[in-house]
N, C-alpha and C. Protein backbone atom coordinates (compact mmCIF):
# COMPACT_ATOMS: atom_id res chain seq x y z
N UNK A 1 -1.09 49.74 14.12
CA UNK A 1 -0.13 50.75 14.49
C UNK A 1 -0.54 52.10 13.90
N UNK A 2 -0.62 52.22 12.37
CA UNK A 2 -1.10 53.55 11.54
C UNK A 2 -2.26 53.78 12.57
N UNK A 3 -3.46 53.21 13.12
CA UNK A 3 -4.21 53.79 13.47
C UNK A 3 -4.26 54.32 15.21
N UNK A 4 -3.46 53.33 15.65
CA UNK A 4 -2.82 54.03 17.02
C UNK A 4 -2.07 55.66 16.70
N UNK A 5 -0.99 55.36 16.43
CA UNK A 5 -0.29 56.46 15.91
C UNK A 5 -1.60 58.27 15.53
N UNK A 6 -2.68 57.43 14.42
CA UNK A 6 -3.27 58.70 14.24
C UNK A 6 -4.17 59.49 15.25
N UNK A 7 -4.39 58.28 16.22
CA UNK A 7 -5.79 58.63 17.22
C UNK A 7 -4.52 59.30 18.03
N UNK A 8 -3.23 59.12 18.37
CA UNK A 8 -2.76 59.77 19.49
C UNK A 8 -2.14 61.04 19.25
N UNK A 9 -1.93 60.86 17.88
CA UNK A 9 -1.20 62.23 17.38
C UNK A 9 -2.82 63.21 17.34
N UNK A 10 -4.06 63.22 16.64
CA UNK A 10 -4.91 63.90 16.91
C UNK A 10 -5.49 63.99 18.23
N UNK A 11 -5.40 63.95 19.47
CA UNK A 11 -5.50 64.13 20.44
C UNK A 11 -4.26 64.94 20.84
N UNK A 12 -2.94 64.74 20.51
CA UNK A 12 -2.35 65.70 20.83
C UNK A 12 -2.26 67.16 20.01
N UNK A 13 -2.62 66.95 18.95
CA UNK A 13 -3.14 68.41 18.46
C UNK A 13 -4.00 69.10 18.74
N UNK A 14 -5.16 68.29 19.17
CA UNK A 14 -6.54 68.58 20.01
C UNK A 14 -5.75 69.57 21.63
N UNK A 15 -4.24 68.98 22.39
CA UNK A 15 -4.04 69.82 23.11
C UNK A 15 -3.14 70.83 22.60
N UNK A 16 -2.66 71.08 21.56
CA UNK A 16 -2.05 71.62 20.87
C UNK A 16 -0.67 71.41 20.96
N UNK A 17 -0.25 70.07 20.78
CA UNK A 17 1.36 68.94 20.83
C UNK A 17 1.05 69.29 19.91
N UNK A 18 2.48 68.38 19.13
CA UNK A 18 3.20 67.73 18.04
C UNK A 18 3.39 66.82 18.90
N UNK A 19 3.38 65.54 18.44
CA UNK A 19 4.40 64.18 18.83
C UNK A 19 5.19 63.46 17.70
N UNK A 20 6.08 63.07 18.35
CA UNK A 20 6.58 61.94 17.37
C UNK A 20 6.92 60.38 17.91
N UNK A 21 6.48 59.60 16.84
CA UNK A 21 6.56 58.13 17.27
C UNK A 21 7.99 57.36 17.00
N UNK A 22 8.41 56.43 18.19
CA UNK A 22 9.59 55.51 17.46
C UNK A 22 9.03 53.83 18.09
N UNK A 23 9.73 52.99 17.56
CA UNK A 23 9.63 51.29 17.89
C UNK A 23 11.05 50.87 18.14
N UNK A 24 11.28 49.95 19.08
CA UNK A 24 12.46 49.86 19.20
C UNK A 24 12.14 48.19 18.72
N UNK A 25 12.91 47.43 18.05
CA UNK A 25 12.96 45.95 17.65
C UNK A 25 14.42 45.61 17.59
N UNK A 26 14.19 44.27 17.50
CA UNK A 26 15.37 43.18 17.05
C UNK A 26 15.43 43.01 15.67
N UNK A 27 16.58 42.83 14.85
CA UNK A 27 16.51 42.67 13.49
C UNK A 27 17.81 41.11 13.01
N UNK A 28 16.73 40.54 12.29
CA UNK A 28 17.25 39.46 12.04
C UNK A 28 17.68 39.26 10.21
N UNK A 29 18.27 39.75 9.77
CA UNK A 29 18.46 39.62 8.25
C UNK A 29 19.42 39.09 7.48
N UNK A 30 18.95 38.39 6.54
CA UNK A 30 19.36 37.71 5.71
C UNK A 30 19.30 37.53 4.65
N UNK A 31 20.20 36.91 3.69
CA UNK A 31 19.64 36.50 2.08
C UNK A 31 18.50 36.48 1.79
N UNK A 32 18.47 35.58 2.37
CA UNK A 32 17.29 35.07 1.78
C UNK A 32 15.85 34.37 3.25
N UNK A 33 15.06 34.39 3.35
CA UNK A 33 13.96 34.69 4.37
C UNK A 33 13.87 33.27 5.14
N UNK A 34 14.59 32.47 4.45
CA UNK A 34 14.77 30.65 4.91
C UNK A 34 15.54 30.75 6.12
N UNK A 35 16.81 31.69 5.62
CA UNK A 35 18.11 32.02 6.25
C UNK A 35 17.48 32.43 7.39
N UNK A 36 16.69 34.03 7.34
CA UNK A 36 16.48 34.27 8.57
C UNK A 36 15.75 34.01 9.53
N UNK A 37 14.78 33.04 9.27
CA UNK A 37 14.16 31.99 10.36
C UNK A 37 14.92 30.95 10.48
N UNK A 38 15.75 30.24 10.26
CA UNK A 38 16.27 29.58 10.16
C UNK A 38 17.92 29.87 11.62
N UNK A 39 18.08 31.57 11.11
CA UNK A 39 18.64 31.96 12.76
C UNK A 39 17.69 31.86 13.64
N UNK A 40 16.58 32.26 13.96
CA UNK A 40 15.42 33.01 14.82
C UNK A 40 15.31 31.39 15.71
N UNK A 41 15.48 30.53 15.03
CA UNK A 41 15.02 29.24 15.34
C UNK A 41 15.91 28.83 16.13
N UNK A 42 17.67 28.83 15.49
CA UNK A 42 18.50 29.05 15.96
C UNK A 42 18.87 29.51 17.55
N UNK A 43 18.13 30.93 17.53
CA UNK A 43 18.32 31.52 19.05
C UNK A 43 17.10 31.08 19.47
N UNK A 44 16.02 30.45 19.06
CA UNK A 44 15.02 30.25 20.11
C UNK A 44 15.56 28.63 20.86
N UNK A 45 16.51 27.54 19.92
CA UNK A 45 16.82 26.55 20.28
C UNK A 45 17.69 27.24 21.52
N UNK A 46 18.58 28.01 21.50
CA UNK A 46 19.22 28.24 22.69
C UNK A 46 18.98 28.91 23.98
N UNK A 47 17.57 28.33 24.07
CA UNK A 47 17.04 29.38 24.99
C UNK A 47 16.43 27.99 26.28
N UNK A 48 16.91 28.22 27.27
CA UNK A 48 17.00 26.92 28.30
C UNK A 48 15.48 27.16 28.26
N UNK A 49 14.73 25.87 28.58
CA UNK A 49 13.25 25.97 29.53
C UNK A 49 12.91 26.52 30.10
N UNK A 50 13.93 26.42 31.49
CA UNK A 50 13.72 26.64 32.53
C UNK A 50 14.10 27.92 32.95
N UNK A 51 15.16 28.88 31.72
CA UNK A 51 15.23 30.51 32.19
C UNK A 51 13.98 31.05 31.42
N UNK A 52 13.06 30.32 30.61
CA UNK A 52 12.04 30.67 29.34
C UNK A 52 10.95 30.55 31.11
N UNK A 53 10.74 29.72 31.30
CA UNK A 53 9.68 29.78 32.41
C UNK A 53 10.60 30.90 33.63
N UNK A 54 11.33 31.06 34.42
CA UNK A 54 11.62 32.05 35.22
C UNK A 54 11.12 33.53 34.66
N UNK A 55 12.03 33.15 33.51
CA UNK A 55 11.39 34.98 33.27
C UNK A 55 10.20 35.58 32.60
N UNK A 56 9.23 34.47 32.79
CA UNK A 56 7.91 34.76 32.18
C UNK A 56 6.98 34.77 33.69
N UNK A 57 7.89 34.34 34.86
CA UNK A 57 6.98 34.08 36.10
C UNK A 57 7.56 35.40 36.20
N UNK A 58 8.78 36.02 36.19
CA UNK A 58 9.03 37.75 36.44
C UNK A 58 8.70 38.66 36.17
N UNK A 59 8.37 38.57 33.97
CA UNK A 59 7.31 39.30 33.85
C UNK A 59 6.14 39.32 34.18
N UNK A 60 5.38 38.28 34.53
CA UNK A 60 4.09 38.38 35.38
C UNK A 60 3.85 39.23 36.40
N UNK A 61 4.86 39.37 37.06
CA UNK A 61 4.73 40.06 38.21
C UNK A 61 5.45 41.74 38.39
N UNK A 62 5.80 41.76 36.96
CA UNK A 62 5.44 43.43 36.70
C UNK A 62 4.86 44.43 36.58
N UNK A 63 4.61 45.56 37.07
CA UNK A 63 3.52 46.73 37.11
C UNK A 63 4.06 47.24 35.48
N UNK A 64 3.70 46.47 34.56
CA UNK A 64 4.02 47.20 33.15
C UNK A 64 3.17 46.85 31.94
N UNK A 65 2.34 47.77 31.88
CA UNK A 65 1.34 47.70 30.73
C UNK A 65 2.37 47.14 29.54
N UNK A 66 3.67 47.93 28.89
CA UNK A 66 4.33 47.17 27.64
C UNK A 66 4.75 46.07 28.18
N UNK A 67 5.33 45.40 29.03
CA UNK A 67 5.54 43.70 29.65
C UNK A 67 4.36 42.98 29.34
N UNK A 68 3.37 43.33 29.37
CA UNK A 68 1.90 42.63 29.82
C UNK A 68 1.66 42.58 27.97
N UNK A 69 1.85 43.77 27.38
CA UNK A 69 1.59 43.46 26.03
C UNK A 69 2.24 42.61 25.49
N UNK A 70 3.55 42.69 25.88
CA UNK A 70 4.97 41.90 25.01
C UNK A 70 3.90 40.42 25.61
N UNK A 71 4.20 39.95 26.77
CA UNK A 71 3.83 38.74 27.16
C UNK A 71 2.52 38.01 26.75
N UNK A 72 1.44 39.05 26.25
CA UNK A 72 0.36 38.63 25.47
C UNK A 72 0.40 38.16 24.16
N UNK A 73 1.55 38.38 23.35
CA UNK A 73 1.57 38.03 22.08
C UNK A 73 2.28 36.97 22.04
N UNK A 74 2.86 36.21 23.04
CA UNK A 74 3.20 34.72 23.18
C UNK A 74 2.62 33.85 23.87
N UNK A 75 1.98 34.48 25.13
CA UNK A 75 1.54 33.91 26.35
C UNK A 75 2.60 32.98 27.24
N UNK A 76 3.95 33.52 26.98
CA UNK A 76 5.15 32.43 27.38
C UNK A 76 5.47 31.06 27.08
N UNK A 77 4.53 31.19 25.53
CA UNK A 77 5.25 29.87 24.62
C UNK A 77 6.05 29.98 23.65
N UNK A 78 6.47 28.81 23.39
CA UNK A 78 7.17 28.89 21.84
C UNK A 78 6.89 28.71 20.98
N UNK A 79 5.14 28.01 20.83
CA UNK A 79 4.48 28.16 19.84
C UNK A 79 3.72 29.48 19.52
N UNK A 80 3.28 29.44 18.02
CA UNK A 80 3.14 30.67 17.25
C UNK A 80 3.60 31.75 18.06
N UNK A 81 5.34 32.19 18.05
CA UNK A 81 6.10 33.38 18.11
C UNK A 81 5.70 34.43 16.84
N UNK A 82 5.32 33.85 15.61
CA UNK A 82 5.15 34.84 14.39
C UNK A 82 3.59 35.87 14.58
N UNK A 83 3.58 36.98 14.94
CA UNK A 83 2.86 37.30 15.57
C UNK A 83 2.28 38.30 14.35
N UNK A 84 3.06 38.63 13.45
CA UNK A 84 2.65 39.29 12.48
C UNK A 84 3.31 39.46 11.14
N UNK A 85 3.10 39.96 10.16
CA UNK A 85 4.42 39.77 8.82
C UNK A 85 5.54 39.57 9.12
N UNK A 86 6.84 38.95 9.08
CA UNK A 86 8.18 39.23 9.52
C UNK A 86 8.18 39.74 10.76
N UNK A 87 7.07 39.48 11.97
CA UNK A 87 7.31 39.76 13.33
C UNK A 87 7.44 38.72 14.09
N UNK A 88 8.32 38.45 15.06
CA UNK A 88 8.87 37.68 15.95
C UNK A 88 9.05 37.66 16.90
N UNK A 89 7.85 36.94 18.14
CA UNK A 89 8.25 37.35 19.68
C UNK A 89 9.08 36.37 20.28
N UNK A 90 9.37 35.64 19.68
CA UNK A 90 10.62 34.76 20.31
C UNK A 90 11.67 35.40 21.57
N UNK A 91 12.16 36.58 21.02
CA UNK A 91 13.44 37.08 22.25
C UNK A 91 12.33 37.43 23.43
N UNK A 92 11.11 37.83 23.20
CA UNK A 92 10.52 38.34 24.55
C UNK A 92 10.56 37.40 25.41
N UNK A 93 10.55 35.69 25.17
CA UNK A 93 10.31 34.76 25.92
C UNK A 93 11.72 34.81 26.90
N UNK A 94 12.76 35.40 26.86
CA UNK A 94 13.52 35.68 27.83
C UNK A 94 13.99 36.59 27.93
N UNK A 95 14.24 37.95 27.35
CA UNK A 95 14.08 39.21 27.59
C UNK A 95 13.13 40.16 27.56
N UNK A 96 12.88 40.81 28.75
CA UNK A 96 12.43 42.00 29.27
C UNK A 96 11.85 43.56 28.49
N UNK A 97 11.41 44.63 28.03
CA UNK A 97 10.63 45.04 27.05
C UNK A 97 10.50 44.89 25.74
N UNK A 98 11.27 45.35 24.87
CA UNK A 98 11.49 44.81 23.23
C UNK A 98 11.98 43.99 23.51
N UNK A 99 11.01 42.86 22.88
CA UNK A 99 11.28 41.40 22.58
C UNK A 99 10.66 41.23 21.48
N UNK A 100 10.53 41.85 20.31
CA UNK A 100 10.45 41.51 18.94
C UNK A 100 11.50 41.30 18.19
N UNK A 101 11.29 40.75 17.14
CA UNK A 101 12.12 40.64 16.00
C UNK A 101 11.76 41.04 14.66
N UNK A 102 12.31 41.73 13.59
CA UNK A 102 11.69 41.50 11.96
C UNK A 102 12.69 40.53 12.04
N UNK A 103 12.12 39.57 10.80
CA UNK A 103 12.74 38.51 10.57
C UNK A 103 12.45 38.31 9.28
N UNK A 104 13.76 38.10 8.24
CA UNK A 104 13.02 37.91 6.96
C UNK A 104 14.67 38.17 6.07
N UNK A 105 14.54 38.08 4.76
CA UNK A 105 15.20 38.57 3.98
C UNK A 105 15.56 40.38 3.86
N UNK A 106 16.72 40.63 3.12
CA UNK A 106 17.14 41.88 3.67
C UNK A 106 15.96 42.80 2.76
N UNK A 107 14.86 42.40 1.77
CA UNK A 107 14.02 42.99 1.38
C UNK A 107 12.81 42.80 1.78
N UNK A 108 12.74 41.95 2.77
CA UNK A 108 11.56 41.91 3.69
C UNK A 108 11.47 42.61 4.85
N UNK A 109 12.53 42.72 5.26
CA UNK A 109 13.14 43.64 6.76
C UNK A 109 12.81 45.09 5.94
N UNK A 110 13.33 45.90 4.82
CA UNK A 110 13.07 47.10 4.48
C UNK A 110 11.92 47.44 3.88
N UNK A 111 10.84 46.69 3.20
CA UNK A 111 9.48 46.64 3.66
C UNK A 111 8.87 47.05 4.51
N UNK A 112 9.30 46.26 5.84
CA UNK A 112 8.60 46.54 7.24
C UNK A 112 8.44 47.48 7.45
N UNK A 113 10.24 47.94 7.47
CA UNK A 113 10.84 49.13 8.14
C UNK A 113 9.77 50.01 7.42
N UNK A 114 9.48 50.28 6.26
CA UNK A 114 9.26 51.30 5.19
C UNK A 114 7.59 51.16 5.76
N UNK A 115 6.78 50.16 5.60
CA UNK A 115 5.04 50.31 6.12
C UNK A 115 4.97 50.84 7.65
N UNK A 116 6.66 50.92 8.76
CA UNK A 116 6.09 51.32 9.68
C UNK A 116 6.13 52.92 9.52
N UNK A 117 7.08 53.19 8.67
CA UNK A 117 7.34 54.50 8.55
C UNK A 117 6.02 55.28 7.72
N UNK A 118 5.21 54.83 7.14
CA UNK A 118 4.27 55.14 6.59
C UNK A 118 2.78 54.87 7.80
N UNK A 119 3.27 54.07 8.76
CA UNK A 119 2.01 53.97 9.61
C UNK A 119 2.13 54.98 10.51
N UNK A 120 3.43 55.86 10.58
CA UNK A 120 3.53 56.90 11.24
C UNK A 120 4.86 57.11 12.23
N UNK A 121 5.81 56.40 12.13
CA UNK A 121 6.71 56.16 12.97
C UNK A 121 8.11 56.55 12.74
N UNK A 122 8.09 57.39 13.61
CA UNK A 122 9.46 58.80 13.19
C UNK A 122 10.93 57.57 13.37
N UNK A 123 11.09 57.44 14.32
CA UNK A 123 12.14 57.15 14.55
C UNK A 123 12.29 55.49 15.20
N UNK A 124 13.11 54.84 14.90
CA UNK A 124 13.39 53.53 15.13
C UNK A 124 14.84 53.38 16.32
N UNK A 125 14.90 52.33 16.89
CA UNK A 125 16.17 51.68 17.29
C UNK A 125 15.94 49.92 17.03
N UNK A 126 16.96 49.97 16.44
CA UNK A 126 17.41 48.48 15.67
C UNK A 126 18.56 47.60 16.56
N UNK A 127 18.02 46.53 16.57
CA UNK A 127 19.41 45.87 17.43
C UNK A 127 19.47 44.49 17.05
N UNK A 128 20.44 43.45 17.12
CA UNK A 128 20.05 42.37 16.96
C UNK A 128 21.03 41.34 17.88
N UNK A 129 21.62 40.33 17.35
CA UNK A 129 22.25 39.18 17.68
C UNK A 129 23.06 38.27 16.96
N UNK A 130 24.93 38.45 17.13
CA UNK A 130 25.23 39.55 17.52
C UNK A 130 25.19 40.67 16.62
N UNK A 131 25.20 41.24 17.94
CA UNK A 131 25.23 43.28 17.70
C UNK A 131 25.95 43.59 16.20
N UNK A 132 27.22 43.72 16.13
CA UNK A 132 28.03 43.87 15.23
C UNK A 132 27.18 43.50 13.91
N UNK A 133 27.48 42.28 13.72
CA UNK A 133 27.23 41.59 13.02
C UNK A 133 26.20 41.67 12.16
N UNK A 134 25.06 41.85 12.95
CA UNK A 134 23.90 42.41 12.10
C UNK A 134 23.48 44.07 11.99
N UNK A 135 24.41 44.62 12.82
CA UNK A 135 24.14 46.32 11.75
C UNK A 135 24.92 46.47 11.02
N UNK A 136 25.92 45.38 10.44
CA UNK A 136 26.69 45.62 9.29
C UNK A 136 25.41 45.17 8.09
N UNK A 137 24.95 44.02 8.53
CA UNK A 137 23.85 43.35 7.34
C UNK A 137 22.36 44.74 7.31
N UNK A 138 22.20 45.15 8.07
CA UNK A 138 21.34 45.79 8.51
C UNK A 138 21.93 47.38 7.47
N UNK A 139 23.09 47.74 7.47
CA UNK A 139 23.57 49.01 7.07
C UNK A 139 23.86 48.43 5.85
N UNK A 140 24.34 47.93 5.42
CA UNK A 140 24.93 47.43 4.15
C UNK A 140 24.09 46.82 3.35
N UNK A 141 22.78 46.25 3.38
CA UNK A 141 21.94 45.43 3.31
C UNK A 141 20.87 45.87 2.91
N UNK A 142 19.77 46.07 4.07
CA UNK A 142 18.54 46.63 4.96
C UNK A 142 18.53 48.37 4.54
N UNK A 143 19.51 48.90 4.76
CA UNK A 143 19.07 50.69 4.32
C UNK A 143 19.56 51.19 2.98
N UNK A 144 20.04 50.45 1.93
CA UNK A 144 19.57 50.97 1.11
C UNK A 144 19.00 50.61 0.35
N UNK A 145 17.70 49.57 0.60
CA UNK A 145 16.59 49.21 -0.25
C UNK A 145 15.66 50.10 0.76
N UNK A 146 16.05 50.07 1.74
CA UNK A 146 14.56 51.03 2.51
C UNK A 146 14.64 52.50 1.87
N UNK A 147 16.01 52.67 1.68
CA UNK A 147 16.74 54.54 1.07
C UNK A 147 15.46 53.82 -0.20
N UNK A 148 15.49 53.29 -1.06
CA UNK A 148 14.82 53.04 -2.44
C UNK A 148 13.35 53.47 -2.21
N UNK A 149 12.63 52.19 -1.42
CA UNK A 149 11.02 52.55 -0.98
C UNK A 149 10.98 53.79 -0.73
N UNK A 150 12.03 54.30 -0.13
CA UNK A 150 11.64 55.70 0.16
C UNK A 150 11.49 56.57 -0.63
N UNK A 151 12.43 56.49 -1.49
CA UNK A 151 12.76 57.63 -2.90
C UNK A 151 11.86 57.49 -4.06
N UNK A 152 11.23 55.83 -3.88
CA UNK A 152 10.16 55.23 -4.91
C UNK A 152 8.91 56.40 -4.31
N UNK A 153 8.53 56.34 -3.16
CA UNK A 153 7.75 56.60 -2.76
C UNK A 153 7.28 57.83 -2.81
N UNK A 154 8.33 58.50 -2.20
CA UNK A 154 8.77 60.22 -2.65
C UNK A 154 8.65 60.57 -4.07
N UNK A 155 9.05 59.98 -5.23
CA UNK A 155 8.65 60.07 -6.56
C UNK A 155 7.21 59.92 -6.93
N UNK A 156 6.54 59.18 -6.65
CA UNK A 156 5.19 58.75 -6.99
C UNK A 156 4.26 59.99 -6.54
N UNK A 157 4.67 60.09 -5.18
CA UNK A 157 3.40 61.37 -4.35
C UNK A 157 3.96 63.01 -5.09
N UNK A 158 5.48 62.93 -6.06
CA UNK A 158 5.53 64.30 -6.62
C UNK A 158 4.80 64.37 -7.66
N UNK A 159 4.55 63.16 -8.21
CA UNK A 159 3.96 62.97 -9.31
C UNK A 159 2.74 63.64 -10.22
């Protein structure tokens, strides 16, 4: 990502842009990191076969470079969904563009959040399952250990 992010932002300075980057994900958080695979698993058990195969024959047949990516990092299975640290393609197997997840404890989720923000990534949208429910864990939880990395971080480089 950091190195996507830098090759596209120097090309747009090269035309004389500014850009800014965001990721949109699913957020799964919890106590403790057992907990939150332990949902992930949860919603992948509730996910019929047979709408898991329909909507992987639909994304196939989309003109969409991000569909085609999402669908490459599962290949429309349910084996190895963990696609990267606390990343999770599980929801892509039946929904349509963001179909990731962080998945992890509420100090593993602000981690993430915090290395993507350092790989270059302005702005986020967070969502999960249900909604409510997890931007309370997510707000109450999740941002103010990321507020910390941040302020850790910010301290060190005044240094």
């Amino acid at each position: 990502m950091a190195e996507r992010v830098a090759r596209v932002r120097a090309e747009a300075a090269r035309m004389g842009r500014t850009l800014r980057f965001g990721i949109r994900l699913h957020v799964i958080t919890r106590d403790t990191a057992a907990e939150a695979w332990q949902e992930a698993d949860r919603i992948l058990a509730g996910f019929d076969p047979e709408a898991v195969r329909a909507s992987q024959e639909r994304f196939a047949r989309m003109d969409s470079t991000g569909q085609a990516r999402m669908t490459a990092l599962h290949g429309g299975s349910a084996e190895a969904l963990t696609v990267a640290p606390n990343l999770w393609a599980g929801i892509g197997l039946v929904r349509e563009g963001a179909g990731t997840a962080l998945v992890g404890s509420h100090d593993d989720v602000a981690r993430r959040l915090f290395e993507y923000g350092r790989a270059g990534i302005d702005e986020f949208v967070l969502s999960g399952y249900p909604h409510l429910e997890e931007a309370y864990r997510v707000g109450e939880e999740v941002a103010p250990r990321l507020r910390a990395l941040t302020e850790a971080a910010a301290g060190k480089a005044a240094a």
